[in-house]
C-alpha atoms as a PDB file:
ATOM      1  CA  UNK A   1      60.998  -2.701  -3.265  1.00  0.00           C
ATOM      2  CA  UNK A   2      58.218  -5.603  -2.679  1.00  0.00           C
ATOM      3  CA  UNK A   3      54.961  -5.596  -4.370  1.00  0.00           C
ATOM      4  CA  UNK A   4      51.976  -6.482  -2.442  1.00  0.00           C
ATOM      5  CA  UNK A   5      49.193  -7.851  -4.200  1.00  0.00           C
ATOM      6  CA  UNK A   6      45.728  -6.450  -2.871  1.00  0.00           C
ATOM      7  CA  UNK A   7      42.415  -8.212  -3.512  1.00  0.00           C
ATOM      8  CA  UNK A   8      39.627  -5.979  -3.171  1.00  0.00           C
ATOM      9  CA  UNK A   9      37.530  -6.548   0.245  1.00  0.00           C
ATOM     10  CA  UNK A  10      34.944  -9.193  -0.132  1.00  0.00           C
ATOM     11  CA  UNK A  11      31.422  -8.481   1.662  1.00  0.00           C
ATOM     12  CA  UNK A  12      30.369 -10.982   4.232  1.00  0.00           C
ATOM     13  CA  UNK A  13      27.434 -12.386   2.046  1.00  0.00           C
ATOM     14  CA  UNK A  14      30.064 -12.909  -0.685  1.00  0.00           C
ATOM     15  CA  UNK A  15      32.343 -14.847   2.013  1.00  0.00           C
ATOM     16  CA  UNK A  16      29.758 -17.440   2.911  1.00  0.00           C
ATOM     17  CA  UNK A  17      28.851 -17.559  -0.625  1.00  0.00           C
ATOM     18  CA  UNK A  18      32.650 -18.303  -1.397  1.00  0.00           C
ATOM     19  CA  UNK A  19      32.989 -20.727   1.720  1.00  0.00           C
ATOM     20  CA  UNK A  20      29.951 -23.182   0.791  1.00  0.00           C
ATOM     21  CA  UNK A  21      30.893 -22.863  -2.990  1.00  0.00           C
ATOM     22  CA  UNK A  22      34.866 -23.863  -1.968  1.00  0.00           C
ATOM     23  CA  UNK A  23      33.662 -26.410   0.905  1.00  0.00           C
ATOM     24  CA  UNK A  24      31.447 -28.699  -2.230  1.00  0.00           C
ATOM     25  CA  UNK A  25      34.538 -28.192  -4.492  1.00  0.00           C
ATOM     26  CA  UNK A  26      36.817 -29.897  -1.411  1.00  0.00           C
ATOM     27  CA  UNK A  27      34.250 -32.346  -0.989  1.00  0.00           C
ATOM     28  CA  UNK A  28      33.997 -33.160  -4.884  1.00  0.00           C
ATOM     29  CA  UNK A  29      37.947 -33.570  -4.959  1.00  0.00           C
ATOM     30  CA  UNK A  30      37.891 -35.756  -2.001  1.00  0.00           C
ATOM     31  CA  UNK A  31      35.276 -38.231  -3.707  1.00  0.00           C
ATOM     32  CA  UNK A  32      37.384 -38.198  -6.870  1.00  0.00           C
ATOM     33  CA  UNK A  33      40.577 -38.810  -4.814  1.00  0.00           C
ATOM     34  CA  UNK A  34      42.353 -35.330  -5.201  1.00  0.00           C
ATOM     35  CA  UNK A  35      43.506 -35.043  -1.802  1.00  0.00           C
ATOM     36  CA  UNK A  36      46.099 -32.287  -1.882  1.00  0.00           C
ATOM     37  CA  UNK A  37      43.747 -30.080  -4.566  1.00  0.00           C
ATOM     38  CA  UNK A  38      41.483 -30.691  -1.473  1.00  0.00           C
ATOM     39  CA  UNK A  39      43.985 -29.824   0.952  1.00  0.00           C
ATOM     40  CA  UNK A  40      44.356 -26.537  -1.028  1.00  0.00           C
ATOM     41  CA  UNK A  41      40.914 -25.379  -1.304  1.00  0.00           C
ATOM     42  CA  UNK A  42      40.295 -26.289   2.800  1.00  0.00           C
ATOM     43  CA  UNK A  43      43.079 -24.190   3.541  1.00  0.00           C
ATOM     44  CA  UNK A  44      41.695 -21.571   1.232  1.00  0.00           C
ATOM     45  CA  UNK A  45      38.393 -21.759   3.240  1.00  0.00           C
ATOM     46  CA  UNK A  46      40.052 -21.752   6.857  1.00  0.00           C
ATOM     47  CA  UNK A  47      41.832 -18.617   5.555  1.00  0.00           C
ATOM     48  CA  UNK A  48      38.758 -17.324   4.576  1.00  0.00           C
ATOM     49  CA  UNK A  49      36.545 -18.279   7.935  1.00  0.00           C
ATOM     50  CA  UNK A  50      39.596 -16.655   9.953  1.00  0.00           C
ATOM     51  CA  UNK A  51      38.731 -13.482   7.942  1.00  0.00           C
ATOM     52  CA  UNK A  52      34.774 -13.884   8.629  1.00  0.00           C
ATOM     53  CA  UNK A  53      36.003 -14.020  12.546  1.00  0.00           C
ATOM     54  CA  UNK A  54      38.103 -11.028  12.533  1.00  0.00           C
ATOM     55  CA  UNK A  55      34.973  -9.147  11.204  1.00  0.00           C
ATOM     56  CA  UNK A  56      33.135 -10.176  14.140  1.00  0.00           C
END
């Protein structure tokens, strides 16, 4: 049997809240030469924007 994980529904205000916060983060790693922890967190927020658009 597989286990899903499921994360409870974020509001739209909380998703642009999350995408700014994660988009500085990215930007902060970048500057300080973490490329792939920035790679991570970009991916994080294109998952996230794809979400935003589905709402739409």
């Amino acid at each position: 049997m597989e286990h899903t994980v499921h994360r409870p529904r974020m509001s739209d205000n909380e998703l642009r809240k999350a995408i700014g916060t994660l988009q500085q983060r990215a930007d902060d790693a970048r500057k300080q030469g973490a490329d792939d922890d920035a790679a991570r967190i970009e991916r994080t927020i294109a998952d996230y924007r794809d979400e935003m658009s589905q709402r739409l």
